[in-house]
Every structure is written in structure tokens, then in C-alpha cells.
Protein backbone atom coordinates (compact mmCIF):
# COMPACT_ATOMS: atom_id res chain seq x y z
CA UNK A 1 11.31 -5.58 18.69
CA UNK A 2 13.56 -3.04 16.77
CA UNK A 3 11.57 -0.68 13.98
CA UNK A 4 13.62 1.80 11.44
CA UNK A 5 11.47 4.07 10.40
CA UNK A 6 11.95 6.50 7.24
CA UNK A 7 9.92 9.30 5.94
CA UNK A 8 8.13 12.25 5.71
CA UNK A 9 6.25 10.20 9.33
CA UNK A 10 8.84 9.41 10.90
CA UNK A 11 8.95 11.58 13.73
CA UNK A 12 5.37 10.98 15.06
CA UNK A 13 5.72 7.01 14.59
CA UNK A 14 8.89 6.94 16.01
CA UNK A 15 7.51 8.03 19.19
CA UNK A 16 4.20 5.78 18.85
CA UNK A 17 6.93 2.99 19.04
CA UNK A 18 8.76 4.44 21.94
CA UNK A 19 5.41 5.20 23.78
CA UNK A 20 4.82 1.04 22.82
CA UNK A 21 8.07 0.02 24.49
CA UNK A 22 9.33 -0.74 20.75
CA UNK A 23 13.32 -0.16 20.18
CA UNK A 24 14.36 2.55 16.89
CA UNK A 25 16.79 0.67 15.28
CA UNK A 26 18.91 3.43 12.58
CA UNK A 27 17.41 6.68 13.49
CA UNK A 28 17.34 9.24 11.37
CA UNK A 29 19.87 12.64 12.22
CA UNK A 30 16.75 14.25 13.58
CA UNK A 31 15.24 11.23 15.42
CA UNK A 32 18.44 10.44 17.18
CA UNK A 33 18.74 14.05 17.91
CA UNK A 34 15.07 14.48 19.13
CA UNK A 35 14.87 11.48 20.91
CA UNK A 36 18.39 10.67 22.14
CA UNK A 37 18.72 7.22 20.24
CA UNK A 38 22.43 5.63 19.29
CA UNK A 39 21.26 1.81 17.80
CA UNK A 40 22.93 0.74 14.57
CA UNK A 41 21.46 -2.68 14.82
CA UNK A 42 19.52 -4.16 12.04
CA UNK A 43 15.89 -3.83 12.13
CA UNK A 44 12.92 -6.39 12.84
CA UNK A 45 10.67 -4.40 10.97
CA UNK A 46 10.74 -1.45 8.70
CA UNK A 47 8.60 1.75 8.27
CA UNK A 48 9.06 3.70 5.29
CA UNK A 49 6.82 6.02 2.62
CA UNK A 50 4.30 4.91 0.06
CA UNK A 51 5.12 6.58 -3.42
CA UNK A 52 2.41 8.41 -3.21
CA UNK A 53 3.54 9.65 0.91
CA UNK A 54 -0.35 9.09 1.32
CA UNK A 55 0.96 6.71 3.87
CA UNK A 56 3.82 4.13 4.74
CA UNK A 57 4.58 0.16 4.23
CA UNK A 58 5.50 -2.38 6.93
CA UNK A 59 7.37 -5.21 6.23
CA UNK A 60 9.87 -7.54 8.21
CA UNK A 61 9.80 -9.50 10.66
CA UNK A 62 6.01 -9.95 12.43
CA UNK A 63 4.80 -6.56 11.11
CA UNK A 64 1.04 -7.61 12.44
CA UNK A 65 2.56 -6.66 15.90
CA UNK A 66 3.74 -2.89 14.68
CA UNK A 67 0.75 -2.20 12.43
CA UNK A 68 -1.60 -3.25 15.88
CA UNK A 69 0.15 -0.46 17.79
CA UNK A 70 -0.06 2.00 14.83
CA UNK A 71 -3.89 0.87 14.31
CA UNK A 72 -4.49 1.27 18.44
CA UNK A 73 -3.39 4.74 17.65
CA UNK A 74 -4.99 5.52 14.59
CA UNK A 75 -8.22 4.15 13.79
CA UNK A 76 -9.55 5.79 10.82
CA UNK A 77 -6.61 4.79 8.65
CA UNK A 78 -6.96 1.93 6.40
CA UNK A 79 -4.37 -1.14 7.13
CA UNK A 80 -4.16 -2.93 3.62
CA UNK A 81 -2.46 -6.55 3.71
CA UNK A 82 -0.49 -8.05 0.77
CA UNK A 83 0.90 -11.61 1.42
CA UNK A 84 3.59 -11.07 -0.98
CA UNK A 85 4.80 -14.89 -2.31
CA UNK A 86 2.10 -17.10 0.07
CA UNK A 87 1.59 -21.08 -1.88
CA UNK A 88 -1.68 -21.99 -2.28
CA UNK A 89 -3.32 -25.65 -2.99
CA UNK A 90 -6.18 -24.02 -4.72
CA UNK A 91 -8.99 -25.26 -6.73
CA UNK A 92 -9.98 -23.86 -10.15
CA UNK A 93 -13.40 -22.40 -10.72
CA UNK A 94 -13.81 -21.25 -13.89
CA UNK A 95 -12.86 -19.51 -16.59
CA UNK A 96 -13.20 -15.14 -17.08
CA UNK A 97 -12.95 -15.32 -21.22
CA UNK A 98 -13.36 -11.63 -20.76
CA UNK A 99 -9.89 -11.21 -18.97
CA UNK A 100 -8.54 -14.08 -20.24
CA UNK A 101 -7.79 -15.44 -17.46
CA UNK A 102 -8.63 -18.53 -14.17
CA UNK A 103 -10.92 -18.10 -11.18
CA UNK A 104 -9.10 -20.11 -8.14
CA UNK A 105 -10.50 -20.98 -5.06
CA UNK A 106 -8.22 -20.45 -1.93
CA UNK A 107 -8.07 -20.60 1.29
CA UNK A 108 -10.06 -18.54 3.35
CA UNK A 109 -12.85 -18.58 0.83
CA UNK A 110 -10.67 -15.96 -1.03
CA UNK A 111 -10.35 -15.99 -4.69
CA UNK A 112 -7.63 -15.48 -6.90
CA UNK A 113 -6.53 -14.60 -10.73
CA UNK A 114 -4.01 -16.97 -13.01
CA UNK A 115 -3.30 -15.67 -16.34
CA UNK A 116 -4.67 -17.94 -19.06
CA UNK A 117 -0.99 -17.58 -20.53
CA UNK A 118 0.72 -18.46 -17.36
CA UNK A 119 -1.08 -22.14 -17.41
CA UNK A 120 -0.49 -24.92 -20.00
CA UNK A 121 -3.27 -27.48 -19.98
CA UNK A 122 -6.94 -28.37 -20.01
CA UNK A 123 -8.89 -25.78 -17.45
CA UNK A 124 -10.88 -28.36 -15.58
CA UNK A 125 -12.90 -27.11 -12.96
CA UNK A 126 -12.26 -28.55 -9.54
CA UNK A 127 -9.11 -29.21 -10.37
CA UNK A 128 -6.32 -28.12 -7.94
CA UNK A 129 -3.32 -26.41 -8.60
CA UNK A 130 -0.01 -25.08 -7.17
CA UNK A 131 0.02 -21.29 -7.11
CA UNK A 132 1.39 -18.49 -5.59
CA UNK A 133 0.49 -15.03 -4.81
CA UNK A 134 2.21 -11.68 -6.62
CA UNK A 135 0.06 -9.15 -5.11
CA UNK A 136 -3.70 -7.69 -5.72
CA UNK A 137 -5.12 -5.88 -7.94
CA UNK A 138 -8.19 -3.89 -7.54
CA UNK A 139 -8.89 -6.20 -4.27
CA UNK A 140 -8.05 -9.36 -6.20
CA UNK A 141 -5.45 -11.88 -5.34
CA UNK A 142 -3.44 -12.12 -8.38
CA UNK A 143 -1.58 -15.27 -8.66
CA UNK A 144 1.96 -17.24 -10.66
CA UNK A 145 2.63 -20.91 -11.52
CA UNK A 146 6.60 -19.71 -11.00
CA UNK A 147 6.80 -20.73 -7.92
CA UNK A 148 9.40 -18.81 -5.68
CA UNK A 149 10.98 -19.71 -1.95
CA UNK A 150 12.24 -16.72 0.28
CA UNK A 151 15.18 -17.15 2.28
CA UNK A 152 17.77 -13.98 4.37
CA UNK A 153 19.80 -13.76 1.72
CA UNK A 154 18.62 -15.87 -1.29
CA UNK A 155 15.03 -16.35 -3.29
CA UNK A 156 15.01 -19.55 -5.02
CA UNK A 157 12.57 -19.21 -8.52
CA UNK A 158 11.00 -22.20 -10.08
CA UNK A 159 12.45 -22.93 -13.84
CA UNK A 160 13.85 -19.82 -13.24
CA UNK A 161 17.75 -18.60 -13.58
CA UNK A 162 20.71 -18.08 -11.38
CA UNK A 163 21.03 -13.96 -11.15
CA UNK A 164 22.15 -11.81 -8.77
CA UNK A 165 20.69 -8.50 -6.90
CA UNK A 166 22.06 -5.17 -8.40
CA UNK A 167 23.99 -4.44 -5.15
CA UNK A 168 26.54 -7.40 -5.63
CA UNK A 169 29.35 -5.66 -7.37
CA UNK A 170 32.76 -7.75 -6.46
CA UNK A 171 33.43 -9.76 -9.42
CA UNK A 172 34.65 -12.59 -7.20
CA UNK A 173 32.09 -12.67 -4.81
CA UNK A 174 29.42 -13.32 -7.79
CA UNK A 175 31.89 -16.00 -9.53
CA UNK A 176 31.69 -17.40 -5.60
CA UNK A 177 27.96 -17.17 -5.30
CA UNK A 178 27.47 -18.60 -8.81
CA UNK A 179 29.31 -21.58 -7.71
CA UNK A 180 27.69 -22.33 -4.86
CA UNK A 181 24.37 -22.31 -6.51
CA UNK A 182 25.87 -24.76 -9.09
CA UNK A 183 26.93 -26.88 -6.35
CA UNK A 184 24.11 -27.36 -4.61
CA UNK A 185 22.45 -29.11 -7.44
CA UNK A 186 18.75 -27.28 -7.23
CA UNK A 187 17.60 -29.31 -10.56
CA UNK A 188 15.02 -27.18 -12.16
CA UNK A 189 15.11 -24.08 -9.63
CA UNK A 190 17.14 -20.57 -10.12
CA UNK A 191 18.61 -18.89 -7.53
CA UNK A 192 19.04 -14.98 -7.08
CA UNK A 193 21.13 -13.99 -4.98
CA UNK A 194 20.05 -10.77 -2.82
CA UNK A 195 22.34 -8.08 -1.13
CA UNK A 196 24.22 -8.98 1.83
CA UNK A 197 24.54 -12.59 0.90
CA UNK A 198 28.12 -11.26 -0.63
CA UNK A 199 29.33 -10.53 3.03
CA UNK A 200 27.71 -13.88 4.16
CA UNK A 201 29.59 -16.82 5.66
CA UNK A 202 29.33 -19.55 2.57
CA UNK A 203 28.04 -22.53 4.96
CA UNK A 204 25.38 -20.34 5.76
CA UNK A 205 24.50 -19.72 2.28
CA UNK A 206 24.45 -22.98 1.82
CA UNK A 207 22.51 -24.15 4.80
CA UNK A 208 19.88 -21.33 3.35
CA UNK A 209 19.90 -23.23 0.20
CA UNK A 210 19.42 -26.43 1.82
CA UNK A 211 16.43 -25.47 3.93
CA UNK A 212 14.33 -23.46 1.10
CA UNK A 213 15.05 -27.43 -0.78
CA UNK A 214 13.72 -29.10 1.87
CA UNK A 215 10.89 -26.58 2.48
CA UNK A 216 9.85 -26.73 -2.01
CA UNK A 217 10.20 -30.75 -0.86
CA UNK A 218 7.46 -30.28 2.08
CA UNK A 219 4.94 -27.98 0.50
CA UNK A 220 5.03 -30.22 -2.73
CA UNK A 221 4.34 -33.34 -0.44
CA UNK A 222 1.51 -31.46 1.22
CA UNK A 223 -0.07 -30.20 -2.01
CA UNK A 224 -0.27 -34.02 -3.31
CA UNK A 225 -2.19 -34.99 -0.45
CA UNK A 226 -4.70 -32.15 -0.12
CA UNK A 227 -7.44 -32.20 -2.01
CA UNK A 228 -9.40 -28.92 -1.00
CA UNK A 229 -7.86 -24.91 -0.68
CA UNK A 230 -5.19 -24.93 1.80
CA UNK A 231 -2.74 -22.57 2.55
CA UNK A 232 0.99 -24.02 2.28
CA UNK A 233 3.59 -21.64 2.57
CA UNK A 234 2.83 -18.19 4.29
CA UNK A 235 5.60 -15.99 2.39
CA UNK A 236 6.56 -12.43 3.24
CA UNK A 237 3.73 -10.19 5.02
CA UNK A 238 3.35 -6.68 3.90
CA UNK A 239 1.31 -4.04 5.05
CA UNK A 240 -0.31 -0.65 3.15
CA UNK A 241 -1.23 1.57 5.56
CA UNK A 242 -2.96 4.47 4.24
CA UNK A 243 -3.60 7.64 6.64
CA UNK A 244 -7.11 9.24 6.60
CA UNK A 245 -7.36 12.73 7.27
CA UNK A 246 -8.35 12.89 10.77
CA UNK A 247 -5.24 11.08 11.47
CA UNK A 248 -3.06 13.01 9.75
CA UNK A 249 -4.11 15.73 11.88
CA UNK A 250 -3.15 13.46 14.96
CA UNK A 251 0.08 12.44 13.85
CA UNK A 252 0.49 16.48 13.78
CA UNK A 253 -0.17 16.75 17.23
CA UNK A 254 1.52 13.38 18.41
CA UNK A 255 4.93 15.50 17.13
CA UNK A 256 4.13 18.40 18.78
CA UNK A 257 5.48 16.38 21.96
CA UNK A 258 8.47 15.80 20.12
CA UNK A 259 9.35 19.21 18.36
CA UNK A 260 7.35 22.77 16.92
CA UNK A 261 4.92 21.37 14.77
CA UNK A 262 2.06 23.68 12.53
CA UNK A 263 -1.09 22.12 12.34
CA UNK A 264 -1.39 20.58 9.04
CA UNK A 265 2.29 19.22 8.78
CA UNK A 266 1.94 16.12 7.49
CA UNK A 267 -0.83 16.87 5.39
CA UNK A 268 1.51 19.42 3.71
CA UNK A 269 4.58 17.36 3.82
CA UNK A 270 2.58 14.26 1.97
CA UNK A 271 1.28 17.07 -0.54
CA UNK A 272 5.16 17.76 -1.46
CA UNK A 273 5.09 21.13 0.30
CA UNK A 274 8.13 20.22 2.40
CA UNK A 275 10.63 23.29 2.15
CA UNK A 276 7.18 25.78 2.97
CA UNK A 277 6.30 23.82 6.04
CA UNK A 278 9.56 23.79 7.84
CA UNK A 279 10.02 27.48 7.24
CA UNK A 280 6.74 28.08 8.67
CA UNK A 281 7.90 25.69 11.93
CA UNK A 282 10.51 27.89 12.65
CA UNK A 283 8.10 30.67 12.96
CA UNK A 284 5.93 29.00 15.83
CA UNK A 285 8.47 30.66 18.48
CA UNK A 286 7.22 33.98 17.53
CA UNK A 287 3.57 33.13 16.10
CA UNK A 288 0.51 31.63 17.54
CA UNK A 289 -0.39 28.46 15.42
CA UNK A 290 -3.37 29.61 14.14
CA UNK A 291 -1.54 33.31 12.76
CA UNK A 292 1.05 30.43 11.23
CA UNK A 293 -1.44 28.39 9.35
CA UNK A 294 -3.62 31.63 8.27
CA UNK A 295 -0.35 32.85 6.56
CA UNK A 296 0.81 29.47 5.17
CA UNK A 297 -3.09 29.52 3.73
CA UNK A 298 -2.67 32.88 2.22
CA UNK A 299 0.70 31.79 0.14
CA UNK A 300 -0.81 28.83 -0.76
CA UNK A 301 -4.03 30.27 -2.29
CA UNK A 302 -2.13 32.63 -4.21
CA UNK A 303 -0.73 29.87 -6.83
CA UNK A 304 -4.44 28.70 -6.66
CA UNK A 305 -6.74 27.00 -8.10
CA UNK A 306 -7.89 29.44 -10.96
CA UNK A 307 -11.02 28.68 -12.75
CA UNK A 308 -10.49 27.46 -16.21
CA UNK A 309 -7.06 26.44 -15.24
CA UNK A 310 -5.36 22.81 -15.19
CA UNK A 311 -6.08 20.87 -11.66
CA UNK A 312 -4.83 17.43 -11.22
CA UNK A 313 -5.92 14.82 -9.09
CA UNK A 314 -3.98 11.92 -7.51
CA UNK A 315 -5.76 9.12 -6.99
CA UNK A 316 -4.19 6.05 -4.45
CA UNK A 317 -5.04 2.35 -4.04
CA UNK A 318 -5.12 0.62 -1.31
CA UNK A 319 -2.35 -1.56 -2.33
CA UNK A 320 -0.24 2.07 -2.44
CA UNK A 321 0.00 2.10 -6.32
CA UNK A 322 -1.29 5.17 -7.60
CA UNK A 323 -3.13 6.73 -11.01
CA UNK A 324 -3.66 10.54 -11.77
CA UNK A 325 -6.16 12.41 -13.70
CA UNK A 326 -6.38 16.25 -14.44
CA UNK A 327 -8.93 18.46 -16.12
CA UNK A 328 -10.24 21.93 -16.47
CA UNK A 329 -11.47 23.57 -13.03
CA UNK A 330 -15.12 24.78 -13.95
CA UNK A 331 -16.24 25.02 -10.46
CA UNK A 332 -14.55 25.88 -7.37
CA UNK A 333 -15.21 26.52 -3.73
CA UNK A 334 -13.01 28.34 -1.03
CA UNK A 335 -13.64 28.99 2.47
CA UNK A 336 -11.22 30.38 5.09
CA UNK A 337 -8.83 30.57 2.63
CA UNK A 338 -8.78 26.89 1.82
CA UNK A 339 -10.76 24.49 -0.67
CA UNK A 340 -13.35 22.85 -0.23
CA UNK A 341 -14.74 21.91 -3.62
CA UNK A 342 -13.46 21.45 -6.86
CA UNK A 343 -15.39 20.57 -10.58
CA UNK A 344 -13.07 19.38 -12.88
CA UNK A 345 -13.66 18.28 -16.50
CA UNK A 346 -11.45 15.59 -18.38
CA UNK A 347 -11.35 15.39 -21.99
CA UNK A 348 -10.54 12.35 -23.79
CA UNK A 349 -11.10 9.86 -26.89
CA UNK A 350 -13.60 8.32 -24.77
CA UNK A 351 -15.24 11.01 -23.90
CA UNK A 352 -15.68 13.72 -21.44
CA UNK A 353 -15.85 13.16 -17.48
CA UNK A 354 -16.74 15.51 -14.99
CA UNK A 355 -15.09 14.64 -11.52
CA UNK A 356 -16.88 16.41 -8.20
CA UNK A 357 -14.71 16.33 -5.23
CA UNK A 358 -15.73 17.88 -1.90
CA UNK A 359 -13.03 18.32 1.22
CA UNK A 360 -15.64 16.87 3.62
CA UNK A 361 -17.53 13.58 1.40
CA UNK A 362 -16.29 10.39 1.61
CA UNK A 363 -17.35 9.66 -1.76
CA UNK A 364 -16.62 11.70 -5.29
CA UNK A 365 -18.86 12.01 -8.08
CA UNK A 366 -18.04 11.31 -11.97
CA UNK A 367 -20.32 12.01 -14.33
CA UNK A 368 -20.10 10.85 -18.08
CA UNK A 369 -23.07 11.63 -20.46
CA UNK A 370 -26.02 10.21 -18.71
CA UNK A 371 -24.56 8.14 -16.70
CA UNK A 372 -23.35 9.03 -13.10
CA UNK A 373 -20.78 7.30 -10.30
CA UNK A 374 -20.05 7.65 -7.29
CA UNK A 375 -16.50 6.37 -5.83
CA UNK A 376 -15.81 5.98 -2.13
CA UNK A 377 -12.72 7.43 -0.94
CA UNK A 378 -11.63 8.67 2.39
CA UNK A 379 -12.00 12.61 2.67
CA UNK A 380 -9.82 14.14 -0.16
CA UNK A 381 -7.23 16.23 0.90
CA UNK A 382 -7.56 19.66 -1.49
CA UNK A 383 -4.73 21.55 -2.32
CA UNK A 384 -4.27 24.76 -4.99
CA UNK A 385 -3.39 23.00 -7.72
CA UNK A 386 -4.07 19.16 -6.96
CA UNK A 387 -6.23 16.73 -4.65
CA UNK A 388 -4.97 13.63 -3.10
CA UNK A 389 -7.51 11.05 -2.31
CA UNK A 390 -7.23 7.26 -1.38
CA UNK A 391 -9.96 5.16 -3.26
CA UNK A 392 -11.38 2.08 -1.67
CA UNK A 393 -12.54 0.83 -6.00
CA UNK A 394 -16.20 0.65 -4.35
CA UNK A 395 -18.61 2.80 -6.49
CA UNK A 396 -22.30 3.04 -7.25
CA UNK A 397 -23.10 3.75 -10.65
CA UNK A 398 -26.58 4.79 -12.18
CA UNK A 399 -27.18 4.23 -15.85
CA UNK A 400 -30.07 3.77 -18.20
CA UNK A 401 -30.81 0.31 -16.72
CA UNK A 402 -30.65 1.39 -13.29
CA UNK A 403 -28.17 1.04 -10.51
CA UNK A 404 -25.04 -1.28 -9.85
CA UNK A 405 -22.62 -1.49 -6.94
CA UNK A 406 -19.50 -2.89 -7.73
CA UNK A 407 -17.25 -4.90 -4.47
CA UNK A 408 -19.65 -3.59 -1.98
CA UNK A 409 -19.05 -6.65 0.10
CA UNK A 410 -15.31 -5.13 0.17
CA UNK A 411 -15.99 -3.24 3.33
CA UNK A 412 -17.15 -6.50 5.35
CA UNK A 413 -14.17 -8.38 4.23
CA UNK A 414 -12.17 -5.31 5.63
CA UNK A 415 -13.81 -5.28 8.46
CA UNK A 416 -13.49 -8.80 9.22
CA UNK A 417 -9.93 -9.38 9.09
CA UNK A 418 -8.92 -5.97 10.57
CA UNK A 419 -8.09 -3.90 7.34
CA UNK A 420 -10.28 -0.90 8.79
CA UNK A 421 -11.83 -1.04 12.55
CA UNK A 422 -15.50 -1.77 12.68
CA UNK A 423 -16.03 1.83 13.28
CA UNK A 424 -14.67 3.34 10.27
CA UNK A 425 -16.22 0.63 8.37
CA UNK A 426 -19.67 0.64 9.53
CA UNK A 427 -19.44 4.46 9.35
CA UNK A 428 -18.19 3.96 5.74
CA UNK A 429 -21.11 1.55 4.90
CA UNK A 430 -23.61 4.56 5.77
CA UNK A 431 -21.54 6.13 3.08
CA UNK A 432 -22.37 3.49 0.37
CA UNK A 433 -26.02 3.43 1.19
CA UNK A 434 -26.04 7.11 1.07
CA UNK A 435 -24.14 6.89 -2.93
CA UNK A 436 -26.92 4.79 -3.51
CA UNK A 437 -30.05 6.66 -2.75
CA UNK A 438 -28.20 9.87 -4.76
């Protein structure tokens, strides 16, 4: 299997792959330098950075194989799966009149969300319905009626329009591509047209065409015979894989193999301190490791954090989107010339929150008024003037009327279909228990 692998990790999982017997297709200058690697050839699967760099995406072909070695390697990392455009015959449940929207049964004993505005008709419960997954949200399946079919180089879109990707500049290629989408007749399907299909043989195109037809033919034949959840069309796999900070710290050393590497690196790199950590590597020929990172610790300290100053924090989910929220320091903590706790207080219309964040707590603590939460994260990663933390949306709140737990059962779901390794999670459970009792 070949992998291309891009980012701020690339390094330390290109040689995970190469230690797996994997192939690096389109190294990178310094990969192909470090490793002595010439292949051009197009990928299988692809590696690259999470906006956030608190981790990296897999996609392609078979990822499950790449993410296995990476999770062999890794275990207290979190391996988040999106099934990015898989058909469901699902089953409604019932209406949320809160979010406006459909509770759907699926496979798996999964549930999903359809947008009361993306479904015309009487919401009868038990009823099944054609659907298709867009993604999560907040650990939530989050589903379409607009149906769409992924081929190489074309997506076909129920009631949708003919359109083409960005990339497709040649005036006559599109005028070409737009005719052979006419041609083929599709009826009530649009067809976008995605890069490379420009430099693509036309009777391949249009074989493409014909077989995403005849597949929209099969999974509508299958959905009028079923009459419980099924799944009917698997669509593109897609993994999150988000880096915890033990890991980090053995990704640092699985590049020391490869090339001078302070302890820290990625950690730093993720953090956007890029220019400050490379300067510091080329110091490791003269300086111990541990005289490097006390100095790199002393430079960083000195922008800060200052009490009564502006400190941000950078929250990511474990689908890799991200949210930030910054405050007022009113409490700090340093030790060794790092930090290991920070108070911050945010002001807003709703309200002042105070957010609690220790280096070594897999939980942080908001408190609003007279009410307190607590949110479990992996450990936050603090830096002088911002934390990074990955949240896992599980959180124990206590109120007036007591104390409630929101998508506790998260973990064993995790667990159970290899998100996190039974380790981390039962390790992570002790955490929630522990959020409780506080």
C-alpha cells in the first residue's frame, strides 16, 4: 500500500509506515532526503494535518489498514471515524421539536439527525427512509435526503446540478465534460465533475457514469425491499486521529531515529512554534537535550502568561473542527519554567465563566454562577499565551437540582468499535467517575 504523508508529522509517520512495510508515495524534500525515497506514484491513502495540527486525517483507499498501524503505535490517541456519504434504509423515531429536527434509526443501533426542512411529508414514526450521512456533530450522525454517489473522478448529486471542481480551467475540456453528462441521460441526478477527470480518457468517464447509475439503481432496489435499518452504500471512510500528549512525546522520539529532534517537537510545532523549534534542533550538536529544552523554556516564558492578561484557549473536536475561547488570566501556575495551571475568566452577554485547566487532568472545570462542569479532555497542552486541548463533549455538570452527565455512554461506544483502545478508555472512565464525585 502507498501512503503520502504531509505535515507538521510527517517525519515520524513516515517511518511508522516504513517500519510497517508500507510504500511513501510523494515524499516530501526532507522525507526523500532523510529516508532515500524517489516514488511519484499516486497514493492509496493520504496523511495530512487537522486545522487545528492537534492531529492528522486519513482518507483513501482502506485507511482502517494505516490507522491500525498508527493505533499499534500509539495507543493513547483517539481514532475518530466519519463515514463521509454512507446510504442508510433507516427508520424514523421521532421528532426533537427543540432542534427542529428527525430522530432515525440506523444501522448498527446508531442514530442519526434529518433536518425538519430537509424532509417534505408527514413524520410517521416507523417509517423508513432513504438517507445519507454528511458527517457528525457533537457525536451525532447528521444526515441529507440529497442523495450523492462517489465515483474517481465524478460525484453524481440527487436533483442536484451539473458543476464542475474549481481545478478544471480549459474552457474546452468543461464544454467536453458538460456534454458528456448531457449525454448520458442521468434524469433527475447532477453531476460534478472533480479534478483530474479533465485529463481522463472520455469512455472512462463514461463507464464511471454508467456504474454510479447502475449502483443509485441497486441501492434503490434494496431500500424497497428492506423493511428494518440497513446499511446500503458504504461511501468514503475518513479518519480523525487526534494525538494525546504522551504520544506526542513518542512521535518526538520515533524521529529522533530519523534526524536531531528536541524533546517537545511536535508539541511545539502543533502549537505554531515552528521557526523556534528548528533553530533550537540545530543546536542539539553542541547542547545536551535537556540544556536545549531549558533554554527554549526560558524564551518561551518570557512572552508569558501575565496575570491579568488575555489567554486563549483552543478547544478541538473529535471530528477535527475546532472552537476558541479566551479570557482574563486570574490564576496561574508555573513550575520548571513551564505551566501547569491556568484560571481564566470569560465575559459575555450570557454571563461570566471561569475555565480551570490543569497540564496533568484529563478533565477542565467551568464554573458559571452556581453552577459547575466538568469537561473531559485529554491532558491540555499549556503554552504562554494559549492552551490546546481535544474535548471528548462528555461533561458532568452540578446545578441546583443536582447532577447530570451528558453522552457518558460515548466512551463505551468508543471503545467498542476501536475509536480509543480499551485502555485509554477504561482509564478515561475512572476520569468521569472521578468529575462526578467533585
Amino acid at each position: 500500500m502507498k501512503v503520502k504523508v504531509r505535515g507538521i508529522y510527517s517525519t515520524a509517520l513516515s517511518k511508522i509506515m516504513l517500519d510497517n512495510q508500507m510504500d511513501i508515495a510523494q515524499p516530501t524534500d526532507a522525507v526523500k532526503a532523510t529516508f532515500k525515497i524517489e516514488n511519484e506514484s499516486e497514493p492509496d491513502v493520504t496523511i495530512e494535518d487537522i486545522e487545528s495540527r492537534e492531529g492528522v486525517y486519513v482518507y483513501g483507499t482502506e485507511p482502517s489498514k494505516i490507522v491500525d498501524i498508527i493505533k499499534k503505535v500509539l495507543p493513547r490517541s483517539v481514532y475518530y471515524k466519519e463515514n463521509i456519504g454512507r446510504i442508510y434504509c433507516g427508520i424514523i423515531k421521532n421528532t426533537d421539536q427543540k432542534s427542529k429536527s428527525i430522530v432515525i434509526s440506523l444501522a448498527d443501533e446508531e442514530e442519526g439527525i434529518l433536518d425538519l426542512k430537509n424532509f417534505w411529508g408527514y413524520v410517521k414514526p416507523g417509517m423508513k427512509i432513504l438517507v445519507q450521512s454528511k458527517g457528525t456533530y457533537d457525536g451525532k450522525t447528521m444526515l441529507s435526503t440529497q442523495i450523492r454517489l462517489f465515483g474517481e473522478h465524478v460525484i453524481i448529486i440527487k436533483n442536484g446540478f451539473t458543476k464542475m471542481s474549481r481545478g478544471i480551467r480549459s474552457t474546452e475540456r468543461r464544454d467536453k465534460l458538460y456534454e458528456i453528462a448531457k449525454s448520458m441521460n442521468l434524469k433527475d441526478w447532477g453531476v460534478l465533475w472533480v479534478q483530474g477527470a479533465d485529463s481522463t480518457d472520455e469512455q472512462i468517464l463514461r463507464d464511471e457514469l454508467a456504474a454510479l447509475a447502475d449502483k443509485e439503481k441497486e441501492i434503490n432496489d434494496r431500500f424497497e425491499k428492506e423493511a428494518g435499518s440497513l446499511i446500503l452504500y458504504e461511501g468514503l471512510e475518513k479518519y480523525f486521529v487526534l494525538f494525546g500528549k504522551e504520544d506526542k512525546l513518542h512521535l518526538d522520539d520515533i524521529r529522533k531515529d530519523a534526524m536531531p529532534t528536541i524533546d517537545g517537537h511536535h508539541a511545539l510545532k502543533s502549537a505554531g512554534y515552528t521557526i523556534l523549534t528548528d533553530l533550537a534542533e540545530t543546536m542539539l550538536d553542541k547542547l545536551t537535550n535537556e540544556e536545549v529544552e531549558r533554554r527554549m523554556n526560558s524564551i518561551l516564558m518570557r512572552y508569558g502568561p501575565i496575570k491579568g492578561k488575555l489567554y486563549k484557549v483552543s478547544f478541538t473536536r473529535l471530528n477535527g473542527t475546532s472552537y476558541k475561547v479566551d479570557g482574563i488570566a486570574s490564576d496561574l501556575e508555573v513550575k520548571d519554567e513551564k505551566v501547569r495551571r491556568v484560571e481564566l475568566t470569560n465575559r459575555s452577554d450570557w454571563g461570566d465563566r471561569k475555565y480551570i485547566i490543569e497540564s496533568d487532568k484529563n478533565y477542565i472545570e467551568i464554573i458559571k454562577g452556581e453552577s459547575s462542569e466538568k469537561l473531559l479532555v485529554l491532558k491540555p497542552e499549556l503554552f504562554p499565551k494559549f492552551a490546546k486541548i481535544v474535548t471528548f463533549d462528555i461533561s458532568a455538570k452540578r446545578e441546583k437540582e443536582g447532577l447530570n452527565v451528558v453522552n457518558e455512554e460515548r466512551l463505551e461506544h468508543m471503545i467498542k468499535v476501536g475509536e480509543i483502545t480499551r485502555e485509554l478508555g477504561d482509564e478515561l472512565k475512572g476520569v468521569v467517575e472521578e468529575m462526578k464525585r467533585v
